[in-house]
N, C-alpha and C. Protein backbone atom coordinates (compact mmCIF):
# COMPACT_ATOMS: atom_id res chain seq x y z
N UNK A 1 -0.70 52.90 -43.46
CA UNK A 1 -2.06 53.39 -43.69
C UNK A 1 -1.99 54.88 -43.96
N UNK A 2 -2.24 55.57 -44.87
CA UNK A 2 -2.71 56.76 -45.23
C UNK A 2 -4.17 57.61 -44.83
N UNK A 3 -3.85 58.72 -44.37
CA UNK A 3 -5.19 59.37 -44.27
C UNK A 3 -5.79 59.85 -45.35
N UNK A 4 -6.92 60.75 -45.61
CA UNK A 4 -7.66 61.19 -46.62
C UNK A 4 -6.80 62.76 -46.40
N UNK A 5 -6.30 63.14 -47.83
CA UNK A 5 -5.02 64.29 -48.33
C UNK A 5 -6.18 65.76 -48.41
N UNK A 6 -7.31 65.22 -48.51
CA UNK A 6 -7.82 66.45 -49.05
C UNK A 6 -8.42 66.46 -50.47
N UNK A 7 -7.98 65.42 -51.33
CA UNK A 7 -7.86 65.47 -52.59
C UNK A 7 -8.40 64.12 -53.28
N UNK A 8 -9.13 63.60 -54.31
CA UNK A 8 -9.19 62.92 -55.19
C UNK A 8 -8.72 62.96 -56.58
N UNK A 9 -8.06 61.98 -57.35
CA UNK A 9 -7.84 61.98 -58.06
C UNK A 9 -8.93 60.87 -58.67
N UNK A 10 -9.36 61.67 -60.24
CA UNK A 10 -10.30 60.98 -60.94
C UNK A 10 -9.93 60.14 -62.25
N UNK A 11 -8.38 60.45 -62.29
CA UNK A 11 -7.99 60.17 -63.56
C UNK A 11 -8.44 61.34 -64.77
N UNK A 12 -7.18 60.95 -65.97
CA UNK A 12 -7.58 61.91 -67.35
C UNK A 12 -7.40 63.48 -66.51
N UNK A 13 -6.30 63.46 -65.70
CA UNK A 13 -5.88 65.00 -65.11
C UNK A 13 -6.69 65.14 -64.31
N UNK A 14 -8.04 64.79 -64.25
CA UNK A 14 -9.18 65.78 -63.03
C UNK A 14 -8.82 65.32 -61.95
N UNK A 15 -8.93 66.03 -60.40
CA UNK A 15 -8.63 66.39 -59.82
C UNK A 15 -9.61 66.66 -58.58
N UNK A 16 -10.07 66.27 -57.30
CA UNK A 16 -11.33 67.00 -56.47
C UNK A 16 -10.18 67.53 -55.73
N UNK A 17 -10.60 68.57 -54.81
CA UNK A 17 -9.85 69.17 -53.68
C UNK A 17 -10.32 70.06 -52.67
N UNK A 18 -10.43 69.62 -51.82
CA UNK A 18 -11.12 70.72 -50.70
C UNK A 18 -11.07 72.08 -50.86
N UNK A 19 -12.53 72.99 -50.79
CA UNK A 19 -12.42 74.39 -51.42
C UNK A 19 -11.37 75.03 -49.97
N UNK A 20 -10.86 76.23 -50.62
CA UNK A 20 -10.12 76.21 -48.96
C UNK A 20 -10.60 78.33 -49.13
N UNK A 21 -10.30 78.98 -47.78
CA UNK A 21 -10.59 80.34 -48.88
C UNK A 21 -9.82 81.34 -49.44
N UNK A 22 -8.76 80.72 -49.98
CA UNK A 22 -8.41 81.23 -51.41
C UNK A 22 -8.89 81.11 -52.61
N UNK A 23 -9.70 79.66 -52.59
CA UNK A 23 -10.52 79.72 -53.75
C UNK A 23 -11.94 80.48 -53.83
N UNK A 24 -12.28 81.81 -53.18
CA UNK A 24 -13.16 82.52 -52.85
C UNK A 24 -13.28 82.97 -54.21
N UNK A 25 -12.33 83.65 -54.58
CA UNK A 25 -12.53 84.84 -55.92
C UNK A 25 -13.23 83.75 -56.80
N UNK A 26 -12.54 82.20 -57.01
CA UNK A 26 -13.02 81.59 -58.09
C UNK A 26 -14.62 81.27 -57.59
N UNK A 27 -14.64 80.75 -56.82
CA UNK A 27 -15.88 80.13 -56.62
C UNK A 27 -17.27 81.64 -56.81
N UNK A 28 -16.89 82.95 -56.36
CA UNK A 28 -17.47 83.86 -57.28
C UNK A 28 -17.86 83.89 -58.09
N UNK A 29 -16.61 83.90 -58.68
CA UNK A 29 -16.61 84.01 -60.54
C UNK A 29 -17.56 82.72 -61.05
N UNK A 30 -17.40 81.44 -60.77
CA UNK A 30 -18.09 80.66 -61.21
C UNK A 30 -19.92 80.95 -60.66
N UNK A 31 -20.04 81.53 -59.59
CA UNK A 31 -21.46 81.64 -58.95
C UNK A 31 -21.98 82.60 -60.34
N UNK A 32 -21.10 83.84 -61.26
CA UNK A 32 -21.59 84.81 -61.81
C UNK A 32 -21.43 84.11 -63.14
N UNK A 33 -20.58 83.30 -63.60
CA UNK A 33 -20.84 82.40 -64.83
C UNK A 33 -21.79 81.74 -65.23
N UNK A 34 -22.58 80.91 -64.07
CA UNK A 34 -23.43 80.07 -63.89
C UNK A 34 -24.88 81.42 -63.79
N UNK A 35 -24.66 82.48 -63.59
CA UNK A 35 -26.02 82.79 -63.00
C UNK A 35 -26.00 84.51 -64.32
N UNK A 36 -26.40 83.71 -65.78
CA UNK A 36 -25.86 85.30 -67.02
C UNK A 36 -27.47 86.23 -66.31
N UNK A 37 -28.04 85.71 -66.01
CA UNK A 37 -29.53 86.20 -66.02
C UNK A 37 -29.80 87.75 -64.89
N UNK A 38 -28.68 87.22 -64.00
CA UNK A 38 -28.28 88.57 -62.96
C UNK A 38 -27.76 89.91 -63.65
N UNK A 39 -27.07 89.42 -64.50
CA UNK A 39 -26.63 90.76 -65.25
C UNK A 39 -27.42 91.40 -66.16
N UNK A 40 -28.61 91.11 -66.76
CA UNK A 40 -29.73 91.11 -67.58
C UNK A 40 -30.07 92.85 -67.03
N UNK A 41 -30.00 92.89 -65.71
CA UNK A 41 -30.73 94.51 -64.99
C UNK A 41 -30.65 95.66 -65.62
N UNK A 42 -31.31 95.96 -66.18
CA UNK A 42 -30.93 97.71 -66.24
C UNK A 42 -30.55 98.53 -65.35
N UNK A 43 -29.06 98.40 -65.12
CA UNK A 43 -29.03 98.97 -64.03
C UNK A 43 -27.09 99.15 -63.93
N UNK A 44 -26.63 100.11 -63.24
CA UNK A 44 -25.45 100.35 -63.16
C UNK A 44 -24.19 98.93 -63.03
N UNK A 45 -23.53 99.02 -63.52
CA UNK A 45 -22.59 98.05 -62.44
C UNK A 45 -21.80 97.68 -61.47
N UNK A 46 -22.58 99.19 -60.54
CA UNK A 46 -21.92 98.47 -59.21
C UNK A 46 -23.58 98.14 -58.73
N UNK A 47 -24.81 98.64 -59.12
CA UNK A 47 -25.92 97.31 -58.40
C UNK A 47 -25.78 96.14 -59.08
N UNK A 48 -25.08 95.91 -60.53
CA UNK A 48 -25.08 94.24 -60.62
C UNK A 48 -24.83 93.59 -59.88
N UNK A 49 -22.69 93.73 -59.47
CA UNK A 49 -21.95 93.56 -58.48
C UNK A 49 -22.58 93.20 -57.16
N UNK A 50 -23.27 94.25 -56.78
CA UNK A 50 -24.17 94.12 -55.58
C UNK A 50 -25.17 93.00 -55.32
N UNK A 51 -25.88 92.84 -56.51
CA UNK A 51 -26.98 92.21 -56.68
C UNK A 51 -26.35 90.89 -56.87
N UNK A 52 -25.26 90.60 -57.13
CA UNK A 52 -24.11 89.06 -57.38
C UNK A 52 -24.06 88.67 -55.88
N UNK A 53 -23.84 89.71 -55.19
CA UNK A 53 -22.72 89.49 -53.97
C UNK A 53 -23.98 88.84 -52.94
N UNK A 54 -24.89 89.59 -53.35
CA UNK A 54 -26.37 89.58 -52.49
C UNK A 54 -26.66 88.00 -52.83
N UNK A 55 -27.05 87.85 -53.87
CA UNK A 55 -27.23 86.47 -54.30
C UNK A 55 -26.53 85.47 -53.68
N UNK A 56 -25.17 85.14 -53.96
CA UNK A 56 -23.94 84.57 -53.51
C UNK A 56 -24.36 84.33 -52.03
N UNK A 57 -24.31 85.93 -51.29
CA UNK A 57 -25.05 85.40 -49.88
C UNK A 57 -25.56 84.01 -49.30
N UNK A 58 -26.91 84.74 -49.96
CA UNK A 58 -28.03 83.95 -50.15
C UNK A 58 -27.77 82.24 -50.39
N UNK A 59 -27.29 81.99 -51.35
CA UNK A 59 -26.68 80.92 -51.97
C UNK A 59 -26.57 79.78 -50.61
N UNK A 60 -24.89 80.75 -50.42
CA UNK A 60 -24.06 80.09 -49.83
C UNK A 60 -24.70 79.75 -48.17
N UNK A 61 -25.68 80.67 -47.80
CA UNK A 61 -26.22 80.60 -46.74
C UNK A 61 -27.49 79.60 -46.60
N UNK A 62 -27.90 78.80 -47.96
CA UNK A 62 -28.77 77.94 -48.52
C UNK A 62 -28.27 76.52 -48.28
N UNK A 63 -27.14 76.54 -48.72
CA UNK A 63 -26.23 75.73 -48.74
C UNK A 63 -25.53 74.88 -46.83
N UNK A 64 -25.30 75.86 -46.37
CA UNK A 64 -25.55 76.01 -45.26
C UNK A 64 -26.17 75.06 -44.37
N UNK A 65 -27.41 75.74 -44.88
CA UNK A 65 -28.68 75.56 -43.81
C UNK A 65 -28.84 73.97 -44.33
N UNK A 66 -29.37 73.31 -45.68
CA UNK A 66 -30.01 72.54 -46.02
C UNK A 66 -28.98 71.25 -46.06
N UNK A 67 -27.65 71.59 -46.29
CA UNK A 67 -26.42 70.35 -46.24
C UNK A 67 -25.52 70.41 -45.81
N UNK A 68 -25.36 70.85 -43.95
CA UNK A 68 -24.47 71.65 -42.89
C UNK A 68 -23.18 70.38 -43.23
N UNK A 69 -23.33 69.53 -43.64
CA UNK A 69 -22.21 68.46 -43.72
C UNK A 69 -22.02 68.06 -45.08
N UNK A 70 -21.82 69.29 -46.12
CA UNK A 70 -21.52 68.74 -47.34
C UNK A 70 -19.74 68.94 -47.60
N UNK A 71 -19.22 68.42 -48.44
CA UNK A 71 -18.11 68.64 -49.20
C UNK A 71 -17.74 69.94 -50.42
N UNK A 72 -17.07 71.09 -49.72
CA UNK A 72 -17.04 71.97 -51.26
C UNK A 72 -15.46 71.37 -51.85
N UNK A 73 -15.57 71.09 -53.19
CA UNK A 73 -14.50 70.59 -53.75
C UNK A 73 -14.27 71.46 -54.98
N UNK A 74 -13.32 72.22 -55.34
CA UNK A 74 -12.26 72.88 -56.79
C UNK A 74 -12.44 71.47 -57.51
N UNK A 75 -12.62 71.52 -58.62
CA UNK A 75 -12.29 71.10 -59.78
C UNK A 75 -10.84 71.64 -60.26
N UNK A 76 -10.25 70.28 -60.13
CA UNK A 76 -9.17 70.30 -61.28
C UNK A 76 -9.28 69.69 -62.46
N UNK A 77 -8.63 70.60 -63.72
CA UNK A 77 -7.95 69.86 -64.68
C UNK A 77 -6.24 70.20 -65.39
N UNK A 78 -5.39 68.94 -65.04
CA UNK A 78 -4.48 69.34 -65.29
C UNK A 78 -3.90 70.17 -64.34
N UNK A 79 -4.25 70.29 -62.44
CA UNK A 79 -3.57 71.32 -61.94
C UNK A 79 -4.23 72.60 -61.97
N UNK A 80 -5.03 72.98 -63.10
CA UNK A 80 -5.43 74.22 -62.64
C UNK A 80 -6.94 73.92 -62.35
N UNK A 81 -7.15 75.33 -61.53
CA UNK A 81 -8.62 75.23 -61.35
C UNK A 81 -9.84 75.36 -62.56
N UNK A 82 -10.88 74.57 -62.50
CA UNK A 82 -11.73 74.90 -63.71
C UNK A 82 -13.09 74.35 -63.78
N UNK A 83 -13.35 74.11 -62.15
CA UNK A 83 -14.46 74.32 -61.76
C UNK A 83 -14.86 74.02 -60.05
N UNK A 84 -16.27 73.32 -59.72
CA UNK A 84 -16.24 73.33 -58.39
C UNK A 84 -17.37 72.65 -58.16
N UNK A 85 -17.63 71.44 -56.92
CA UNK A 85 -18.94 70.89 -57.02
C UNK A 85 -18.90 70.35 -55.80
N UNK A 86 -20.32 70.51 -55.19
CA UNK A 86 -20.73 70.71 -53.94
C UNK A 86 -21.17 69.32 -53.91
N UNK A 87 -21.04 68.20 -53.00
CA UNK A 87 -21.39 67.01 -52.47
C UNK A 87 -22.30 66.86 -51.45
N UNK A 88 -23.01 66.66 -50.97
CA UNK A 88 -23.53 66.19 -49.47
C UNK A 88 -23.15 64.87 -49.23
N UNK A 89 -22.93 63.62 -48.38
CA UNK A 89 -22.73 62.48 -48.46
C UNK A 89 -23.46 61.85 -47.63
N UNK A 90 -24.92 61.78 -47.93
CA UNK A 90 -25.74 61.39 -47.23
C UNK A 90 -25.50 60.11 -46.74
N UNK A 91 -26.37 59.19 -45.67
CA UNK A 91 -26.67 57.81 -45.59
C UNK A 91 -27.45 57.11 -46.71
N UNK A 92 -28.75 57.82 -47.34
CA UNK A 92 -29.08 57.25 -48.51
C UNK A 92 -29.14 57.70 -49.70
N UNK A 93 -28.22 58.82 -49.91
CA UNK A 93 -27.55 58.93 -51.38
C UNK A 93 -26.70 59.75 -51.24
N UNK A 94 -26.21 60.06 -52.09
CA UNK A 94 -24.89 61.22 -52.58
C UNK A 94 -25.45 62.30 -52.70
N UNK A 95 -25.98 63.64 -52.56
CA UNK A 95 -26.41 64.85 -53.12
C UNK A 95 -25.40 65.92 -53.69
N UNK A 96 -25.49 65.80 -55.12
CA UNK A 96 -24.86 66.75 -56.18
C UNK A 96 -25.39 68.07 -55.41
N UNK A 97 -25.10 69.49 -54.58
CA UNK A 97 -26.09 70.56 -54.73
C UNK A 97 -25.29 71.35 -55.94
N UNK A 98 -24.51 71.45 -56.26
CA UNK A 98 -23.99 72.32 -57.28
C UNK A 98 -22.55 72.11 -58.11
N UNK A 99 -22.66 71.92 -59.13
CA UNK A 99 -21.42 71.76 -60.09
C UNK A 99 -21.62 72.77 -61.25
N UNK A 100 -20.53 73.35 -61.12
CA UNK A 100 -19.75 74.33 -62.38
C UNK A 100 -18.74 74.60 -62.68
N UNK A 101 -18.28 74.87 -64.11
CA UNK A 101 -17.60 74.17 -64.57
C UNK A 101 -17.17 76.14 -65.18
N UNK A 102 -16.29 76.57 -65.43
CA UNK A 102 -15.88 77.83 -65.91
C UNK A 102 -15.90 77.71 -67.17
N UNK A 103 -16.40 78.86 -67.72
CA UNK A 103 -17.18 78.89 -69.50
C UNK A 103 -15.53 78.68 -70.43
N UNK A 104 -14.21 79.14 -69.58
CA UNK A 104 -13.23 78.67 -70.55
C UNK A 104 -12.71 77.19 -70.51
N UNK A 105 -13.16 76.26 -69.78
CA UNK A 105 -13.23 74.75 -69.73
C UNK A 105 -14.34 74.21 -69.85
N UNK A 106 -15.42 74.49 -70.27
CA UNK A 106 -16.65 73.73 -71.13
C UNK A 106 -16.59 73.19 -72.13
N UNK A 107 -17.40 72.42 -72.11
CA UNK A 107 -17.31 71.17 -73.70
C UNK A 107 -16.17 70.32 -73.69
N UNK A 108 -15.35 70.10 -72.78
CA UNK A 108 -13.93 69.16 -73.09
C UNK A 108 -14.47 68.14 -72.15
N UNK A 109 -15.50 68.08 -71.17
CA UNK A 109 -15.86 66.66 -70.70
C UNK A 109 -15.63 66.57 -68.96
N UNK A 110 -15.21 67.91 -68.62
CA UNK A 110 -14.95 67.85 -67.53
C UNK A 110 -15.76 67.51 -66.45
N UNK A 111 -17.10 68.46 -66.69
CA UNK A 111 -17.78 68.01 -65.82
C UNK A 111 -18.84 66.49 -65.60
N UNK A 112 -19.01 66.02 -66.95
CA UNK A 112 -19.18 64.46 -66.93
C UNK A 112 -18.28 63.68 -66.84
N UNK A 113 -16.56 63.61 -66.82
CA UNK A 113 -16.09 63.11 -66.29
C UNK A 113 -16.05 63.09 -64.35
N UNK A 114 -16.24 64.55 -63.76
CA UNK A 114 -16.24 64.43 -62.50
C UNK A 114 -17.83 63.64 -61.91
N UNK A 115 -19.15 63.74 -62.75
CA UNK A 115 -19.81 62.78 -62.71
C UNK A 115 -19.89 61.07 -62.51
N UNK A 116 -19.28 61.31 -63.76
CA UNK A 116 -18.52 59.89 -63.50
C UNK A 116 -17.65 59.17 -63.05
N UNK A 117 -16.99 60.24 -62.07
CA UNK A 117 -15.91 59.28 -60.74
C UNK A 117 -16.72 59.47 -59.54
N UNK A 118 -17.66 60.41 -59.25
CA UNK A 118 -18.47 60.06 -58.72
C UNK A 118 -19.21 59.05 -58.51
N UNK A 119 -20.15 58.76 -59.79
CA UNK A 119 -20.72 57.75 -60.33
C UNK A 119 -20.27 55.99 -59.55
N UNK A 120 -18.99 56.34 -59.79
CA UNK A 120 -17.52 54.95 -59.94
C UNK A 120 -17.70 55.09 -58.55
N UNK A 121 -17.40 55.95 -57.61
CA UNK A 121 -17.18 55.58 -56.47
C UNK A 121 -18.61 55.34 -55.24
N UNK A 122 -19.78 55.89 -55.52
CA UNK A 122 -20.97 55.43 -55.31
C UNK A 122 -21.32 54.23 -55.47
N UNK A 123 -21.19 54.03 -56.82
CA UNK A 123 -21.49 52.42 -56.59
C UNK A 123 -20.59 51.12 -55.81
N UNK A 124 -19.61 51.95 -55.24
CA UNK A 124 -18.56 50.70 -54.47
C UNK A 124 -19.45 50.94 -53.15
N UNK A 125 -20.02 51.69 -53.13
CA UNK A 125 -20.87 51.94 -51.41
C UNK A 125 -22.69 51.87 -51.46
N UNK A 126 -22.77 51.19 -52.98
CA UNK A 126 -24.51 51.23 -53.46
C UNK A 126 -24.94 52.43 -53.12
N UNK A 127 -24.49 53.32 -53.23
CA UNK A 127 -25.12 54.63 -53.01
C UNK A 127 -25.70 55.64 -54.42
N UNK A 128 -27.23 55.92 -54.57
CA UNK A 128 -27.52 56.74 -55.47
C UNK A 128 -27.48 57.84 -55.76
N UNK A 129 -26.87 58.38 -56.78
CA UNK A 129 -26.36 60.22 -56.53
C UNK A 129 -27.89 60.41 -56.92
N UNK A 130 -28.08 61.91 -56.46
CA UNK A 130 -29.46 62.79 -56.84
C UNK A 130 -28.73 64.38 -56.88
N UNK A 131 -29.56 64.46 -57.77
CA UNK A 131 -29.52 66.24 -58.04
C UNK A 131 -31.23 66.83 -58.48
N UNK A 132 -30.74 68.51 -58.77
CA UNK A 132 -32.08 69.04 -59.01
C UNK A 132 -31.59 69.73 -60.50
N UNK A 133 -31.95 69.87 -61.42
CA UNK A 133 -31.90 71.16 -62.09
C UNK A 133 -32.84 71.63 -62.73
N UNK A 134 -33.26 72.75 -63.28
CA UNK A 134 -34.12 73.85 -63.77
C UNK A 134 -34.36 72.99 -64.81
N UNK A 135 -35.71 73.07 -64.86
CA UNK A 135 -36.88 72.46 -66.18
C UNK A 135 -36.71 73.14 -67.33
N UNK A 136 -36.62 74.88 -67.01
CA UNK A 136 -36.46 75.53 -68.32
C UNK A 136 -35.16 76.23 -68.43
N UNK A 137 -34.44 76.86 -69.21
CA UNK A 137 -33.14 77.47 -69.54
C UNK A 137 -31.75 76.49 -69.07
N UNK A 138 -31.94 75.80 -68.87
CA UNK A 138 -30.70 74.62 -68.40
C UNK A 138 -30.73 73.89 -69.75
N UNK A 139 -29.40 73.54 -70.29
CA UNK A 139 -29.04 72.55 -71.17
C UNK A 139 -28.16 71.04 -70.43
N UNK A 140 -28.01 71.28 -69.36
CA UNK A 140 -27.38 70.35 -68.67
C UNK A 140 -28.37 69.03 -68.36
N UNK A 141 -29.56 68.99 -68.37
CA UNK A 141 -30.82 67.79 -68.19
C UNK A 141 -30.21 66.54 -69.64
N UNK A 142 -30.18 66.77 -70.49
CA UNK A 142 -29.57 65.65 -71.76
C UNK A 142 -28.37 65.54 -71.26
N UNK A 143 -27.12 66.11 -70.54
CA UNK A 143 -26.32 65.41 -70.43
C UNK A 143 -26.06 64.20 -69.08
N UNK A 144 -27.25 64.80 -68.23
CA UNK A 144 -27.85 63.84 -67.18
C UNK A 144 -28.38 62.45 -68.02
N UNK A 145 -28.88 62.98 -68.65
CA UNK A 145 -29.97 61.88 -69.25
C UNK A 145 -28.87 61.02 -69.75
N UNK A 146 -28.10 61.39 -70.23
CA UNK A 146 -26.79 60.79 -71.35
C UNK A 146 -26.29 60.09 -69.76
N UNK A 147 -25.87 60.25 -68.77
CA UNK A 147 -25.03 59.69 -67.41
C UNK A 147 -25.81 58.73 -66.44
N UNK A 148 -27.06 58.29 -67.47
CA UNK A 148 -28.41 57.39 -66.24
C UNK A 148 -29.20 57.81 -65.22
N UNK A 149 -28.98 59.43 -65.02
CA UNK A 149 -29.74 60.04 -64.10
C UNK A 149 -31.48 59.96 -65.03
N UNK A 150 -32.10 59.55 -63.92
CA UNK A 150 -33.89 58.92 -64.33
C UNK A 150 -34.23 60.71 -63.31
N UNK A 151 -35.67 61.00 -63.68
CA UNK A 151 -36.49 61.73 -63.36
C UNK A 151 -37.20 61.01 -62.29
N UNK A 152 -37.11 61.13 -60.85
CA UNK A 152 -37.83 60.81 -59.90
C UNK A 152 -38.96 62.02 -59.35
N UNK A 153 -38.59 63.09 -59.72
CA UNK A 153 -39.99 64.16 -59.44
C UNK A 153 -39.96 65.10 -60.48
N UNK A 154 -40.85 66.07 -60.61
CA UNK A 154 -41.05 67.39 -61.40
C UNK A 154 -41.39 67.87 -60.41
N UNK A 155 -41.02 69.27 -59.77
CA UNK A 155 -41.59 70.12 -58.99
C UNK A 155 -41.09 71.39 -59.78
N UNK A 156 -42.10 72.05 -60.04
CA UNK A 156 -41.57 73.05 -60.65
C UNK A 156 -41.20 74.43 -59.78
N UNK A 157 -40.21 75.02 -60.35
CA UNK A 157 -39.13 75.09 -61.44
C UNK A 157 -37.87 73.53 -61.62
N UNK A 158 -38.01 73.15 -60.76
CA UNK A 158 -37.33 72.00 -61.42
C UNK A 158 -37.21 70.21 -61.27
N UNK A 159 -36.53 69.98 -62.03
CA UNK A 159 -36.28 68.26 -62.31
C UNK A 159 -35.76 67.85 -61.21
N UNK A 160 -36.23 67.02 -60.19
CA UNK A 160 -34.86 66.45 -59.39
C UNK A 160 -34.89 64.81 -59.92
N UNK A 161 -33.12 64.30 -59.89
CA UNK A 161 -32.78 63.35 -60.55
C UNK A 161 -32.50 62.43 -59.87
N UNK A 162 -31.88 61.26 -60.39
CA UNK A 162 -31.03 59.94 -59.11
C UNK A 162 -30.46 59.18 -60.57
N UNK A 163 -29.39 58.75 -59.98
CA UNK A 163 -28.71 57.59 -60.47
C UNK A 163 -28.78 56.67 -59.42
N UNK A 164 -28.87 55.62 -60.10
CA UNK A 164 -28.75 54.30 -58.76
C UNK A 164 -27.67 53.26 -59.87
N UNK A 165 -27.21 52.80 -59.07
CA UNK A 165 -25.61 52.00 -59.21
C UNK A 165 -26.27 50.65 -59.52
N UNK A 166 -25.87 50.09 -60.50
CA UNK A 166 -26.36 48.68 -61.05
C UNK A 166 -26.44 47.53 -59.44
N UNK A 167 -27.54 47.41 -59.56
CA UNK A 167 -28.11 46.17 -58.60
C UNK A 167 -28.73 46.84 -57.09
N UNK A 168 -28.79 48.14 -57.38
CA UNK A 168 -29.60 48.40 -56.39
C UNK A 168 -30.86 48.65 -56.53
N UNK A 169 -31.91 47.99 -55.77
CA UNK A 169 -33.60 47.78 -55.72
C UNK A 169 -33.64 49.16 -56.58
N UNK A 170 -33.70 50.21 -56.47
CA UNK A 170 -34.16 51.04 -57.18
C UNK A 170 -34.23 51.44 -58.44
N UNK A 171 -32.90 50.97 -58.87
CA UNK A 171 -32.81 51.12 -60.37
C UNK A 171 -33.40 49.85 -60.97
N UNK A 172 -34.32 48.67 -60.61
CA UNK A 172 -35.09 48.26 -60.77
C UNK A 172 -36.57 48.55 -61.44
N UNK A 173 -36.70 49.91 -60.84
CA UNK A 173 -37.97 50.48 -61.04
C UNK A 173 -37.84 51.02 -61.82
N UNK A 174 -39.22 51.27 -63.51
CA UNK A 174 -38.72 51.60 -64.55
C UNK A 174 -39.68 53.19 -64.68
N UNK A 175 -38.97 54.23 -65.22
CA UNK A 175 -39.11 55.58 -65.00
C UNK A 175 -38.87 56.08 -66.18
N UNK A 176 -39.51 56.06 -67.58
CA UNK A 176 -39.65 56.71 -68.16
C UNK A 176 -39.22 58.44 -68.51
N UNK A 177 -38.36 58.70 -69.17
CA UNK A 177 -37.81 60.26 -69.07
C UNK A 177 -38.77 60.88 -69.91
N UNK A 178 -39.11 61.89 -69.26
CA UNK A 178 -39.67 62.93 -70.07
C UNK A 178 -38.76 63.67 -71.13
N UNK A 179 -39.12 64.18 -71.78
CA UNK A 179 -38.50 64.89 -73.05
C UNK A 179 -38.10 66.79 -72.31
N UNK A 180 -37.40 66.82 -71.89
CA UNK A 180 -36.57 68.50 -71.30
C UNK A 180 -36.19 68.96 -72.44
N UNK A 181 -35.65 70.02 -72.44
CA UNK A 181 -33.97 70.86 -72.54
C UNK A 181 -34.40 71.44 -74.65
């Protein structure tokens, strides 16, 4: 019998792996990839810096509070790092809180492939993933839409989503997508 390594393998090279903190600098860098709108300030760059680090805080202290028992996992592809996505593993669903993916590994599929071993392994436990994302400036809502994630609320500023795994009561219920992105 084997224990749990730390690690998933998703196939097609990807890779999950427990964030550990060496992966600090990256998981940074990805918080300031994901967030161009911080740098927008008129303003020196060491208050950007500041104003990153402040954020990040914030974030991570969000994170925290709202999913004290989530999973932070590195994205692999191929061995190296090239992104990172936050799990909760609830009793009645999976909660996505955050996936990103580094702007020099975008568009090759990475992060809908780590969707979709997700996806794969949820449904061996009928479990429905949910996430939230931003109604406006997000292009990531069509590629939800493209992975079976349905619109279960609008609260604005944003969409929160669910996939439900073929044959569970919920994905029964028919939910119409609104037009996003």
């Amino acid at each position: 019998m084997s224990g749990f390594t730390g690690s998933f393998m998703l196939g097609a090279g990807l890779n999950l792996r427990l964030a550990s903190q060496n992966d600090q600098e990256l998981i940074f860098q990805l918080f300031m990839e994901s967030r161009p709108w911080l740098a927008w300030a008129d303003a020196s760059s060491d208050f950007i810096r500041d104003l990153y680090e402040q954020q990040f805080r914030a974030m991570r202290a969000g994170v925290e509070s709202v999913y004290p028992d989530h999973l932070d996992f590195i994205i692999e592809n191929c061995g190296t790092a090239a992104g990172r996505i936050i799990v909760d593993l609830g009793y009645a669903d999976w909660r996505i809180s955050e996936i990103q993916v580094l702007k020099k590994a975008r568009g090759i599929g990475i992060g809908s492939n780590v969707i979709k071993g997700l996806q794969a392994a949820a449904a061996r436990g009928n479990m429905p993933l949910t996430l939230s994302t931003p109604i406006f400036g997000s292009t990531s809502f069509p590629l939800y839409q493209r992975l079976g994630f349905q619109v279960i609320r609008e609260q604005m500023p944003m969409l929160h989503l669910a996939w439900f795994p073929p044959g569970h009561p919920a994905a029964l219920l028919s939910n119409p997508a609104p037009q996003y992105g």
